[in-house]
C-alpha atoms as a PDB file:
ATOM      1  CA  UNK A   1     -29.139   3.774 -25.397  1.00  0.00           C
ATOM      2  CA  UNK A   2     -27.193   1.154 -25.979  1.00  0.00           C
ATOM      3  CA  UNK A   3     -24.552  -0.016 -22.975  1.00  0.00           C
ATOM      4  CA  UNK A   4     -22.060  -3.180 -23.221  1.00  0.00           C
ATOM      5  CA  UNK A   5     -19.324  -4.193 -20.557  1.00  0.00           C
ATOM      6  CA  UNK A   6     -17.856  -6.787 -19.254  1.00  0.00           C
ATOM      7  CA  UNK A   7     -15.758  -8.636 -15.956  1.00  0.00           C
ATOM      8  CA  UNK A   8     -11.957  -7.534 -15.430  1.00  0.00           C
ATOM      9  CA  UNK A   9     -10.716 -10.555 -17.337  1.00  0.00           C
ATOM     10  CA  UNK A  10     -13.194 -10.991 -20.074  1.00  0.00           C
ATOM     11  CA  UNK A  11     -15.031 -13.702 -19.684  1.00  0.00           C
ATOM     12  CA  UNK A  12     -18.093 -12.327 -18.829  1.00  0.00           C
ATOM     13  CA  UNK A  13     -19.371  -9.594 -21.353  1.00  0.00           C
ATOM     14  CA  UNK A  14     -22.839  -7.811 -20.997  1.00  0.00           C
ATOM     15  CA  UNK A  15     -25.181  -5.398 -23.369  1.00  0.00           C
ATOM     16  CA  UNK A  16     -27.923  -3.722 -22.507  1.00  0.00           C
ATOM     17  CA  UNK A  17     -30.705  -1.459 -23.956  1.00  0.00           C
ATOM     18  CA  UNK A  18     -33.256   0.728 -22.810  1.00  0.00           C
ATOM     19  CA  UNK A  19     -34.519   3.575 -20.953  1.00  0.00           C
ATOM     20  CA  UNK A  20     -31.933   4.261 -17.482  1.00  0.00           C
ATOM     21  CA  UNK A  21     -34.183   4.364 -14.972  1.00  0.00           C
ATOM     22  CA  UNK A  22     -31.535   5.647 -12.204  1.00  0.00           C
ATOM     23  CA  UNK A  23     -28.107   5.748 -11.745  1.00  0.00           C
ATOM     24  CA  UNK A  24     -26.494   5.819  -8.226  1.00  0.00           C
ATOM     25  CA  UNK A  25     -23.525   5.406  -6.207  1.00  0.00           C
ATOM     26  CA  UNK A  26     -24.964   3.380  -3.514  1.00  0.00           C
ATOM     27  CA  UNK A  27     -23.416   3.718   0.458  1.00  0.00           C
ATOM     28  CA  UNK A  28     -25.721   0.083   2.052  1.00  0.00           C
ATOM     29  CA  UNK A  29     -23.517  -2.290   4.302  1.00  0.00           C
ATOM     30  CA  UNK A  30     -24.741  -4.903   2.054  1.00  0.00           C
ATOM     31  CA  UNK A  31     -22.523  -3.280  -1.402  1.00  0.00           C
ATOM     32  CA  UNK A  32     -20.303  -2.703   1.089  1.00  0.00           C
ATOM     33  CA  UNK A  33     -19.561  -6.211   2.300  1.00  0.00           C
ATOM     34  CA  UNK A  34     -20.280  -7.465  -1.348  1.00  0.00           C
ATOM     35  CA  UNK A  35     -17.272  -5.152  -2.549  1.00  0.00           C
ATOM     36  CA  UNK A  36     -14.916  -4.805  -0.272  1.00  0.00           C
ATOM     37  CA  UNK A  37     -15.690  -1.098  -1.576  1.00  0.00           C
ATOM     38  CA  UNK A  38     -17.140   2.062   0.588  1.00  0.00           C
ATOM     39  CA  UNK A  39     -19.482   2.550  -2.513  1.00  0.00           C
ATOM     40  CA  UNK A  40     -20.844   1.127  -5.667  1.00  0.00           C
ATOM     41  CA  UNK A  41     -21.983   2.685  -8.545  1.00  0.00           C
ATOM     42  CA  UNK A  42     -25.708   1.220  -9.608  1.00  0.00           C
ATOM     43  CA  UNK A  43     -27.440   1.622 -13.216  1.00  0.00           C
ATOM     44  CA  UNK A  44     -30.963   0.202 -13.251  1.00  0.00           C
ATOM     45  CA  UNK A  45     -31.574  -0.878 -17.123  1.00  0.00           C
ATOM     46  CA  UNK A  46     -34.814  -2.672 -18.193  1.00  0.00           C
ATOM     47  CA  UNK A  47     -34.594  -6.509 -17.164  1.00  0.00           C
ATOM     48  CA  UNK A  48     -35.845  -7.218 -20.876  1.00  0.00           C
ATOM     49  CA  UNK A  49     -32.907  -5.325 -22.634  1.00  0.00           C
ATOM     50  CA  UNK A  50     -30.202  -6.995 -20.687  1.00  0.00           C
ATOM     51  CA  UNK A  51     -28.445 -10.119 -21.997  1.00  0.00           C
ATOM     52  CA  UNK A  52     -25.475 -11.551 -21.045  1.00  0.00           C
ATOM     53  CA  UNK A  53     -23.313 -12.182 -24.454  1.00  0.00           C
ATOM     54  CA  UNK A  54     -20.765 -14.243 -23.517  1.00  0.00           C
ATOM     55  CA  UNK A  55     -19.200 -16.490 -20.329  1.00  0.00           C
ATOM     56  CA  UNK A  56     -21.948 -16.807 -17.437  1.00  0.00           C
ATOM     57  CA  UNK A  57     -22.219 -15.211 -14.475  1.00  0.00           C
ATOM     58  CA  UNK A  58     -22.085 -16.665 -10.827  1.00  0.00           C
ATOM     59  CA  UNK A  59     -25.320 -15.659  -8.891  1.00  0.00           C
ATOM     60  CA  UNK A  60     -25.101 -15.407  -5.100  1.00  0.00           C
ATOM     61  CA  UNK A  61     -28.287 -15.274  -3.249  1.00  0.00           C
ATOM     62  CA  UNK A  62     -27.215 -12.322  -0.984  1.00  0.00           C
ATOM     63  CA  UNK A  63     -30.798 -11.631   0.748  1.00  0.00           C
ATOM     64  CA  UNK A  64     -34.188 -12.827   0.252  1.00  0.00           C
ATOM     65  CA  UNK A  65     -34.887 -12.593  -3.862  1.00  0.00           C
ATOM     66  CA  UNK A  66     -31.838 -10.457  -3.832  1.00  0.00           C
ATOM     67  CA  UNK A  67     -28.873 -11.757  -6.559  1.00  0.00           C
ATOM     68  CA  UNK A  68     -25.534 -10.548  -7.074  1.00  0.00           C
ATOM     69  CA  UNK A  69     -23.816 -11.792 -10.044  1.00  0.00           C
ATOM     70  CA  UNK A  70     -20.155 -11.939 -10.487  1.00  0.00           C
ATOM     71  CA  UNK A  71     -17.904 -13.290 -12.713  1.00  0.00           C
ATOM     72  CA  UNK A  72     -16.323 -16.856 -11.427  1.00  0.00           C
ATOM     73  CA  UNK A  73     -12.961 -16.982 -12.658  1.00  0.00           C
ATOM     74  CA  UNK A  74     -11.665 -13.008 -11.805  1.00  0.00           C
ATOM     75  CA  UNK A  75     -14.415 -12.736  -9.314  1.00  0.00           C
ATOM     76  CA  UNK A  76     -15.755  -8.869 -10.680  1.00  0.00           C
ATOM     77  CA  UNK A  77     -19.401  -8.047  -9.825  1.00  0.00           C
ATOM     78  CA  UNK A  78     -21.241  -7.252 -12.373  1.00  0.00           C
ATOM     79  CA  UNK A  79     -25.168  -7.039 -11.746  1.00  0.00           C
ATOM     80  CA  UNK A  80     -27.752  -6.851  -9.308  1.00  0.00           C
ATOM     81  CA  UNK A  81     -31.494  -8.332  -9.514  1.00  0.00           C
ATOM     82  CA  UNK A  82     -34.292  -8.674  -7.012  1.00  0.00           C
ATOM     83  CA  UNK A  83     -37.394  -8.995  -8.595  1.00  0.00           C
ATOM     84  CA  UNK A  84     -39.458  -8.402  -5.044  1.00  0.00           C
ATOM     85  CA  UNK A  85     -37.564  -4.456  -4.887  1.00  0.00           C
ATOM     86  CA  UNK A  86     -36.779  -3.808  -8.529  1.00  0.00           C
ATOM     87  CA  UNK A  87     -39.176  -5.905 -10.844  1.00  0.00           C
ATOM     88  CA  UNK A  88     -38.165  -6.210 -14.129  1.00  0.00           C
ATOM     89  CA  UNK A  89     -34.650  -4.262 -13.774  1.00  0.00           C
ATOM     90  CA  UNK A  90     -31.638  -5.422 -14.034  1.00  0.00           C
ATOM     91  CA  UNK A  91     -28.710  -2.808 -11.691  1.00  0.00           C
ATOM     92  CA  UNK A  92     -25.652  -3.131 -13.783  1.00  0.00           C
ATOM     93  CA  UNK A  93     -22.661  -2.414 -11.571  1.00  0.00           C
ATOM     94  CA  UNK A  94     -21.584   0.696 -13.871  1.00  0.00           C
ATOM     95  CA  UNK A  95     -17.945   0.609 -13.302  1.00  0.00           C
ATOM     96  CA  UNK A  96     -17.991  -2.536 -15.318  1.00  0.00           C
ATOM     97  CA  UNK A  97     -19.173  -0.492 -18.451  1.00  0.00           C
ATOM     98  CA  UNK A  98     -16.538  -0.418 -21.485  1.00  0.00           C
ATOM     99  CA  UNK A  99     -17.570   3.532 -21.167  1.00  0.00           C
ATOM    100  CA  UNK A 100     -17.891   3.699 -17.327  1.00  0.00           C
ATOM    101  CA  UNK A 101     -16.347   7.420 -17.523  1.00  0.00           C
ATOM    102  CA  UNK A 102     -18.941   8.800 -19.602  1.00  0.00           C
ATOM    103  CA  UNK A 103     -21.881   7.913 -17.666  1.00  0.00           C
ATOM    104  CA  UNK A 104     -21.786  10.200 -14.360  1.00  0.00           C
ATOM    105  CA  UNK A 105     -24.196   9.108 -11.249  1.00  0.00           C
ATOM    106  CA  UNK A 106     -26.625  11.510 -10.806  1.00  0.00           C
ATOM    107  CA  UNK A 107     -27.505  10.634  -6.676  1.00  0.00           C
ATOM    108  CA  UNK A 108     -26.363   8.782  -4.145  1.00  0.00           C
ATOM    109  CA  UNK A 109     -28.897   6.201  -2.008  1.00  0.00           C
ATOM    110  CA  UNK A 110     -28.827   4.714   1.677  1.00  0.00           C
ATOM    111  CA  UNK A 111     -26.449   7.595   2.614  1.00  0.00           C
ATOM    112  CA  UNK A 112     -28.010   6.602   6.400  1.00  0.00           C
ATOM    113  CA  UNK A 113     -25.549   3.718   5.896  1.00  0.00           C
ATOM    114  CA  UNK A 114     -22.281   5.839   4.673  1.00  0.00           C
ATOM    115  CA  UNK A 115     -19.293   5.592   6.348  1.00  0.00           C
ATOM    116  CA  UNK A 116     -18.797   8.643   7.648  1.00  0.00           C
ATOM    117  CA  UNK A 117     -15.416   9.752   5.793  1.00  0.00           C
ATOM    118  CA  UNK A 118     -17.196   9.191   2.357  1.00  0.00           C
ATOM    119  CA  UNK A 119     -18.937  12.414   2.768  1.00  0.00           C
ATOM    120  CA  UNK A 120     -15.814  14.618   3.122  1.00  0.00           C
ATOM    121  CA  UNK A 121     -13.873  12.955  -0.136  1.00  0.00           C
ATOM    122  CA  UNK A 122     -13.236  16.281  -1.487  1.00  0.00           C
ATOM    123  CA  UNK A 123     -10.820  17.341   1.602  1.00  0.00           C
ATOM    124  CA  UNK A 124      -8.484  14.466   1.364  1.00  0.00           C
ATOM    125  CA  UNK A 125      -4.732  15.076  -0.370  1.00  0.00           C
ATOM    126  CA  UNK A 126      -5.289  13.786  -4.473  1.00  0.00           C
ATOM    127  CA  UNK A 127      -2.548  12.467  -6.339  1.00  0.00           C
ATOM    128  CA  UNK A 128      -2.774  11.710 -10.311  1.00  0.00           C
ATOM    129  CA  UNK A 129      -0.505   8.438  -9.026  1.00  0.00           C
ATOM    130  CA  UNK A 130       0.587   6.235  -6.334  1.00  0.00           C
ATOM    131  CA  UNK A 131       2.714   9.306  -4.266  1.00  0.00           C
ATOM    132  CA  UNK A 132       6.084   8.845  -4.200  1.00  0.00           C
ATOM    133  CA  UNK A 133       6.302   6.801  -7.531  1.00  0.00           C
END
C-alpha cells in the first residue's frame, strides 16, 4: 500500500510503502504533551519504505532513543521512531496523510493514561460547525 502526506504548510511531504503493522489512536501523556492533543492517531509502516520526499523534518529527542519529527516552519508532527521499542518502523502520525479519512484506527493503546472524558466522546452535544455560526 502505498501512503504519501505531508506538514500543514507543505514543506515537509512523506511516502511510504509496505505492510501496516498497526494503526492506533494513542491516549500516553507523552503524545499528549507532544500535541497539545488528548489523542494521536499512530500508523507503524516499515522503517525501509518510508522516505521523506521533500523539506526535512525537525527531530526532537523526546525520551531515551525516542524521536518525534515535526515540521520546522508550521511546526506539524509528523513521525515517530525509536529504534529500542519499534525497530525498523517508522509511526507516521496518520492525520498527516493526504487520505487520513480513509484509513480508520483499528485500537486504541495506553488507555491507562486517557483522560478520563475521552472515553465518553460519544455523549457530548456534535455540531457539523462552530455552533452559533
Amino acid at each position: 500500500m502505498a501512503l504519501s502526506g505531508g506538514c500543514q504548510c507543505g514543506a515537509v511531504r512523506y511516502e511510504a510503502e509496505g505492510e501496516i503493522a498497526h494503526h492506533a489512536l494513542c491516549h500516553c501523556a507523552d503524545c499528549r504533551a507532544s500535541t497539545g492533543a488528548p489523542a494521536v492517531a499512530w500508523m507503524a509502516v516499515p522503517a525501509s519504505g518510508f522516505h521523506v520526499t521533500s523539506g526535512e523534518a525537525i527531530a526532537f529527542n523526546s525520551s531515551g532513543s525516542a524521536f518525534r519529527h515535526f515540521c520546522g516552519k508550521c511546526g506539524t508532527g509528523l513521525y515517530y521512531t525509536n529504534e529500542d521499542m519499534l525497530p525498523g518502523i517508522v509511526d507516521i502520525q496518520s492525520a498527516t496523510l493526504d487520505d487520513a479519512a480513509n484509513h480508520k484506527p483499528d485500537a486504541q493503546i495506553q488507555t491507562g493514561e486517557r483522560l478520563d472524558y475521552m472515553a465518553k466522546l460519544g455523549e457530548l452535544p456534535e455540531f457539523t460547525r462552530f455552533p452559533g455560526v
